[in-house]
Protein backbone atom coordinates (compact mmCIF):
# COMPACT_ATOMS: atom_id res chain seq x y z
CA UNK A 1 -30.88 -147.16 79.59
CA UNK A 2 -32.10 -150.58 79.88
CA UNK A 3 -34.17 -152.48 82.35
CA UNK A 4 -36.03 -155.12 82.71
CA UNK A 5 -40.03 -156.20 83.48
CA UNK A 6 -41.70 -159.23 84.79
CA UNK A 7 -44.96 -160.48 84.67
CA UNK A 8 -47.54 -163.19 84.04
CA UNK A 9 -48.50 -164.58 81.33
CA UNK A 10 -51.18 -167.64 81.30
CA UNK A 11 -50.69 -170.87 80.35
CA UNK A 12 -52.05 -174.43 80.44
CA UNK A 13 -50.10 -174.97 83.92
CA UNK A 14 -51.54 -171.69 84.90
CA UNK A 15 -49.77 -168.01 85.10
CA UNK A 16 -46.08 -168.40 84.22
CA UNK A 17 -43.51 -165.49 85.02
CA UNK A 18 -41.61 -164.00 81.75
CA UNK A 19 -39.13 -161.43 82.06
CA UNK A 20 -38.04 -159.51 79.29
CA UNK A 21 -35.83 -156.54 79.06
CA UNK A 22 -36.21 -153.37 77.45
CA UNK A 23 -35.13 -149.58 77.15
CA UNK A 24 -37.10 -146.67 77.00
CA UNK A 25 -37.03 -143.19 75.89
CA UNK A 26 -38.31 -140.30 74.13
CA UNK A 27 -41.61 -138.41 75.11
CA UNK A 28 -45.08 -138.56 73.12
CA UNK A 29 -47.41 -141.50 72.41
CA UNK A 30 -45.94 -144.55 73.56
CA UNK A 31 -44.07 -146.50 70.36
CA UNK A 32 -43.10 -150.21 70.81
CA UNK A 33 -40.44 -151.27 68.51
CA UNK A 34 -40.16 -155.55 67.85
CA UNK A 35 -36.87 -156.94 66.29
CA UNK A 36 -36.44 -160.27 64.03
CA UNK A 37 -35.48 -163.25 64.42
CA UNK A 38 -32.39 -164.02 65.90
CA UNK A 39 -31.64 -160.59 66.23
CA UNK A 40 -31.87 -158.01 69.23
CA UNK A 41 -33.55 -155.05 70.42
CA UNK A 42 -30.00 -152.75 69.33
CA UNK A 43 -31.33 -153.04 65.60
CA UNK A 44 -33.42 -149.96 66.50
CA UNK A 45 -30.51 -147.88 67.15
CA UNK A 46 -30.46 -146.16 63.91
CA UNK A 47 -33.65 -144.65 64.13
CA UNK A 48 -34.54 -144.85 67.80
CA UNK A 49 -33.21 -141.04 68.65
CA UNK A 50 -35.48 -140.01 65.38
CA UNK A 51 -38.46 -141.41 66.83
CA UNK A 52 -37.89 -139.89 70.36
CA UNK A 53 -38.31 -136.41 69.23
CA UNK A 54 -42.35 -137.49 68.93
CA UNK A 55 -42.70 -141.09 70.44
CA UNK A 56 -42.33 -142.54 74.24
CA UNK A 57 -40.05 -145.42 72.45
CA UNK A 58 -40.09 -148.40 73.76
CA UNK A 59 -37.18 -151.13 72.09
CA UNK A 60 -37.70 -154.66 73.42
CA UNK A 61 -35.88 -158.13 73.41
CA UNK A 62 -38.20 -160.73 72.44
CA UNK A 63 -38.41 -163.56 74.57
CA UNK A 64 -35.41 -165.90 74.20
CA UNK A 65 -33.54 -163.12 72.58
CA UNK A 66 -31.13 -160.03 73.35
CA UNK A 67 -30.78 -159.92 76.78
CA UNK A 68 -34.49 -161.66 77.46
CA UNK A 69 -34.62 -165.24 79.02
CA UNK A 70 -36.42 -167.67 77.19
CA UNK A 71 -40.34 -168.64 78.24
CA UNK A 72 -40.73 -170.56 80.95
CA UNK A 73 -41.50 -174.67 80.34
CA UNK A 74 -45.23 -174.78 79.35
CA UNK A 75 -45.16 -171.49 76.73
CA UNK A 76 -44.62 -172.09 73.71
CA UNK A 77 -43.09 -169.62 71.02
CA UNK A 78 -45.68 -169.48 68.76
CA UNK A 79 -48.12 -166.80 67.75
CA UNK A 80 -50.79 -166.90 70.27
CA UNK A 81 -48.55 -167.09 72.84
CA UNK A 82 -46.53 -164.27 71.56
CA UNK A 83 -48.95 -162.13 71.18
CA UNK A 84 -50.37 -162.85 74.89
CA UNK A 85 -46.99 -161.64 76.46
CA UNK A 86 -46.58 -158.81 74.61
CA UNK A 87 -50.32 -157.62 76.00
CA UNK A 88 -48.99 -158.32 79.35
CA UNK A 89 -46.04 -156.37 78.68
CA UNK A 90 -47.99 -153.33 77.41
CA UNK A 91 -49.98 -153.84 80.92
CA UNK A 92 -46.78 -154.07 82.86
CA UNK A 93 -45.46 -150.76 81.58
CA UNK A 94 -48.32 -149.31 81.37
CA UNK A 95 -48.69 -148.91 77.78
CA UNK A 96 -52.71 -148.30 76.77
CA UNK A 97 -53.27 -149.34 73.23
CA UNK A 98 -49.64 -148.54 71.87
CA UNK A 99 -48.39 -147.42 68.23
CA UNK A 100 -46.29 -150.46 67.04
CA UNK A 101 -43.91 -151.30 64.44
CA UNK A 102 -42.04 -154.39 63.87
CA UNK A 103 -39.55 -155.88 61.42
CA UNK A 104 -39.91 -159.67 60.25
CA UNK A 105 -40.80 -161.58 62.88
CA UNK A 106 -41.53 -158.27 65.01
CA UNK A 107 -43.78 -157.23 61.65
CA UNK A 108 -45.60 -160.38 62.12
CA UNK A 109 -46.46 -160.30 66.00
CA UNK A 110 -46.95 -156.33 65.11
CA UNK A 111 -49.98 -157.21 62.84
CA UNK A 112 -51.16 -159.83 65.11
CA UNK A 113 -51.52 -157.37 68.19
CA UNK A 114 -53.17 -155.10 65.50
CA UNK A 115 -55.59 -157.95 64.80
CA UNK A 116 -56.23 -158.52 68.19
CA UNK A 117 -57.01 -154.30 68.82
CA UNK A 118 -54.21 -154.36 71.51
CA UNK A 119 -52.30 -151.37 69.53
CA UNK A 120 -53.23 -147.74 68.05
CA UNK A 121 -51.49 -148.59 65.00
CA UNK A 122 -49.42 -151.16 63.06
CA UNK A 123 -45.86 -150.29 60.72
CA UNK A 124 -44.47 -154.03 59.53
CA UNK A 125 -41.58 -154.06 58.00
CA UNK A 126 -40.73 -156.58 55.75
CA UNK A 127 -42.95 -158.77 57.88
CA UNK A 128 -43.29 -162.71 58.13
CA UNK A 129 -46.33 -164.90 57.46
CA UNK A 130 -46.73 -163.61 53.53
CA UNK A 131 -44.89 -166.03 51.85
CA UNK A 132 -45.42 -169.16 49.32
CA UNK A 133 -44.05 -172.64 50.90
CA UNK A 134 -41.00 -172.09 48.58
CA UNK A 135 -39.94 -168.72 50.11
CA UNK A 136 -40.93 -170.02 53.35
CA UNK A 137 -38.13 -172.62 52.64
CA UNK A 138 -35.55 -170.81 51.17
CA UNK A 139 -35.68 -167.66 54.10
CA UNK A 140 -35.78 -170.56 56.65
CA UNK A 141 -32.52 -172.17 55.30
CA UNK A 142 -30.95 -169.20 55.08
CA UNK A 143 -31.63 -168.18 58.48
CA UNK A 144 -30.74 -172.35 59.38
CA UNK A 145 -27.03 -171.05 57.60
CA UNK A 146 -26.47 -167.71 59.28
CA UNK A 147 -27.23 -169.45 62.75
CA UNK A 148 -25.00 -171.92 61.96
CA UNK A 149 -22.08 -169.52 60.68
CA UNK A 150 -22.59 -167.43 63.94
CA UNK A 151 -22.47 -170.26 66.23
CA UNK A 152 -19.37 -172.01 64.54
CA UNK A 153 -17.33 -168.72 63.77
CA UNK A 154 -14.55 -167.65 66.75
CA UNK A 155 -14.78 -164.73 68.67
CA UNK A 156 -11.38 -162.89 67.50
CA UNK A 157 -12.25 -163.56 63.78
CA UNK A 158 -15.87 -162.19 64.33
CA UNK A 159 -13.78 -158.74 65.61
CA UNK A 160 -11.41 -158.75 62.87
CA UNK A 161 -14.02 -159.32 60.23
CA UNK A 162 -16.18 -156.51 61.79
CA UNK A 163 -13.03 -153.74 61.15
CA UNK A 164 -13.46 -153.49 57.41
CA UNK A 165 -16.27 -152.81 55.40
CA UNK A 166 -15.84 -156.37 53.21
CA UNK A 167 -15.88 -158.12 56.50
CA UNK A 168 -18.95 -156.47 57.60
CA UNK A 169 -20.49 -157.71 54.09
CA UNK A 170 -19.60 -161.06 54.83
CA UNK A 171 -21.25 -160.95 57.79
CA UNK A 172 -24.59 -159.30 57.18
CA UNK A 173 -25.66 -158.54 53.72
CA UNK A 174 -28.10 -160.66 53.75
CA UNK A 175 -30.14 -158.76 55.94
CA UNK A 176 -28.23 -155.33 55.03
CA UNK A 177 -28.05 -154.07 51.41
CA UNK A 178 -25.90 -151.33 52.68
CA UNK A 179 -23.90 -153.46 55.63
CA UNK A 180 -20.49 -151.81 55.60
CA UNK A 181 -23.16 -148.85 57.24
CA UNK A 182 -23.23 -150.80 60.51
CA UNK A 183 -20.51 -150.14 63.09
CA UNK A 184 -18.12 -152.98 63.99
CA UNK A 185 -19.51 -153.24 67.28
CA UNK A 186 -23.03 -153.60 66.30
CA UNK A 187 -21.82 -156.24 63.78
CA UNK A 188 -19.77 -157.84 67.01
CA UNK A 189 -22.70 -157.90 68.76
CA UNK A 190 -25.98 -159.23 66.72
CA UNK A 191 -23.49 -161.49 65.46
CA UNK A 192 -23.28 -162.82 69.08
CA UNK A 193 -27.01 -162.32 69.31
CA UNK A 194 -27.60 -164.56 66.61
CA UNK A 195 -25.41 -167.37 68.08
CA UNK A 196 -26.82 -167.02 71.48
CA UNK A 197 -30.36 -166.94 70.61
CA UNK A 198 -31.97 -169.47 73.11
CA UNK A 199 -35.58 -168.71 71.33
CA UNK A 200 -34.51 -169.11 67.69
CA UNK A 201 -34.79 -172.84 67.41
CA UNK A 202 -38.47 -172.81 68.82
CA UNK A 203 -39.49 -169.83 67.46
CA UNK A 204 -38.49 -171.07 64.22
CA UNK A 205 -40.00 -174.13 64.50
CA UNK A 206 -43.31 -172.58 65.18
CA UNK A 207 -42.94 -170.25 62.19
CA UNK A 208 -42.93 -173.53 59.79
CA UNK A 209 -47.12 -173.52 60.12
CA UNK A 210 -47.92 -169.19 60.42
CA UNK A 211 -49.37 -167.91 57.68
CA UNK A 212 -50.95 -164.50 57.72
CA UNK A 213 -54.47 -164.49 56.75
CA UNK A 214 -56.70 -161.91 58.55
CA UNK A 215 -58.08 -158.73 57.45
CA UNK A 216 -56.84 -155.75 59.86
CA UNK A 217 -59.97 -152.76 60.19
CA UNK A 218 -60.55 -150.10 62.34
CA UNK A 219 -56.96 -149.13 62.68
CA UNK A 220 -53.99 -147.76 60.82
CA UNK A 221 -51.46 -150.45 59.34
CA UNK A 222 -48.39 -149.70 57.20
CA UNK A 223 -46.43 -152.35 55.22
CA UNK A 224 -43.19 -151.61 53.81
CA UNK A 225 -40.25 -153.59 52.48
CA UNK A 226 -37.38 -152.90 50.91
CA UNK A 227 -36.49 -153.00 47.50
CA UNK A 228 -33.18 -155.07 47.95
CA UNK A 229 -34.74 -157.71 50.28
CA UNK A 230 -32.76 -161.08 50.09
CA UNK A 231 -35.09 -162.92 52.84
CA UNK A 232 -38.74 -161.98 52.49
CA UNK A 233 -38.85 -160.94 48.30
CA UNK A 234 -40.61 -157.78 48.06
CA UNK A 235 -43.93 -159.75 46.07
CA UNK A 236 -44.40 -160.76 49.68
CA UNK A 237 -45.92 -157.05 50.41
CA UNK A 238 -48.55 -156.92 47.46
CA UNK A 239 -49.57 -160.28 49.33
CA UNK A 240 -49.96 -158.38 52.05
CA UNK A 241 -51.96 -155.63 50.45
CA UNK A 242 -54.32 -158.62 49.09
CA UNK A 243 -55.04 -159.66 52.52
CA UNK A 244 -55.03 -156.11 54.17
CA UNK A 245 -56.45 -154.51 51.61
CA UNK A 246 -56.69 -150.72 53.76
CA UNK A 247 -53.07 -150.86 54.53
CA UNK A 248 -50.77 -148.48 53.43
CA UNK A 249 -48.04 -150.44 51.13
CA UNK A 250 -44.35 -148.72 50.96
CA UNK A 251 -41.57 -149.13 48.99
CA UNK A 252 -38.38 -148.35 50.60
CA UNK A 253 -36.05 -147.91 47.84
CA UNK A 254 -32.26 -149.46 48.77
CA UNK A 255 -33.38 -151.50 51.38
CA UNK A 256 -32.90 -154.78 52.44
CA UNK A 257 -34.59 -156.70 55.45
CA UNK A 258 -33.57 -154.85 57.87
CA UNK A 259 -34.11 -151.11 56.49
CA UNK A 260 -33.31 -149.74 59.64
CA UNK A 261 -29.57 -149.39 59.40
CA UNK A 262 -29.95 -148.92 55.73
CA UNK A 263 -32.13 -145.96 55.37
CA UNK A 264 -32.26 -144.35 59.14
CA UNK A 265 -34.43 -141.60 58.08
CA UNK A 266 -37.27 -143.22 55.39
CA UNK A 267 -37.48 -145.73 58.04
CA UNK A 268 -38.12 -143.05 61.14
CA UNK A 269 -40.35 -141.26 58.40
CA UNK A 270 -42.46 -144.28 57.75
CA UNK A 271 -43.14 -145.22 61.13
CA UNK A 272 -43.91 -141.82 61.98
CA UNK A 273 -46.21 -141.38 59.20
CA UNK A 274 -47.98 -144.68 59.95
CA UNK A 275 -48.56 -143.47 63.50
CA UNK A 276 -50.14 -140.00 63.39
């Protein structure tokens, strides 16, 4: 069931409210799941009911996403800030030091709140920040193009689209290697998601400067990416492995950026693995 959770997070003008909404369930050590960008907390939804037989999961909307307001005037969406909220969140709910595993964006902030010690342990799936200018380029135009589609294409031919499994390739294999997998309704509504997205334009905006540099120690951290990724190229992850050089590096065979919906199980297997 979802809910939401406000707090404060500081800022320049002083401590600004955020409000972000979430659902929780499962028993175990707490397990925070962080989406992509553009996309919505519902991503999880292939694996979440895996992960509740030995996690307290907890899916969120990122700020500006899903059903999450934006940040209040005077936060930004970059990194930092980010990563401050999603502290304060863990405080709210009272999450102490929780596993986390995110997936693009979500891999990014993931690794940050590893950085910063604020988790147990780090999974990142296919995550952001390890790319060359040119594939920086490239995944940002074709995230420019799917935004655009989404926000230009009508309602009734989203739905009709979303009934056959050619219309759900059209509308998300490029973040799906195995798309006609994905339910019409889930297609319906991260399609919607997408176009609605009041963070997307800032959070992308930020993203044109992040580059991953840091060392992670003292903690676990898993990388993984999928073989068929048509975003963030798989040579992204050895990358990675250069920078973090104790992390755990995975190859999920089949899968494209978002490996959730493609390979349910790996997926719930990796992020298991990476948190015991």
């Amino acid at each position: 069931m979802s809910a939401t959770v406000s707090f404060k997070v500081p800022s320049p003008r002083g401590p600004q409210g955020v409000t972000v909404s979430y659902a929780r369930v499962g028993t175990g050590e707490p397990l925070l799941l962080l989406h992509g960008i553009g996309h919505h907390r519902q991503a999880w939804d292939p694996v979440v009911d895996i992960l509740a037989t030995e996690r307290d999961v907890i899916t969120v909307d990122l700020p500006g996403f899903g059903a999450s307001p934006g940040l209040p005037e005077g936060l930004a969406y970059d990194l930092p800030t980010t990563a401050a909220v999603f502290g304060a969140l863990c405080e709210a709910l009272g999450l102490e030091r929780p596993h986390v595993a995110g997936n693009s964006l979500g891999g990014l902030l993931a690794l940050e709140l590893g950085r910063q010690k604020l988790v147990r342990s780090v999974t990142a799936l296919s995550p952001a920040g390890f790319w060359s200018q040119a594939e920086r380029r490239y995944a940002f135009g074709v995230l420019l193009a799917m935004r655009h589609i989404s926000q230009r294409l009508p309602l009734p031919l989203v739905e009709q689209l979303s009934r056959s499994a050619a219309g759900r390739t059209a509308l998300t294999s490029t973040i799906y290697a195995r798309p006609a997998r994905r339910s019409p309704e889930a297609v319906v509504a991260e399609t919607l998601a997408l176009a609605q997205a009041t963070g997307f334009d800032p959070t992308l905006r930020a993203g044109a400067t992040v580059q991953f540099t840091d060392d992670i120690v003292g903690l676990p951290v898993t990388v993984a990416w999928g073989t068929r990724d048509m975003l963030l190229v798989r040579r992204q992850g050895i990358r990675a492995k250069r920078i973090i050089p104790q992390a755990r590096l995975v190859r999920l065979p089949g899968c494209g950026h978002c490996p959730m919906n493609d390979d349910p199980a790996l997926v719930a297997r990796v992020i298991l693995d990476g948190s015991r």
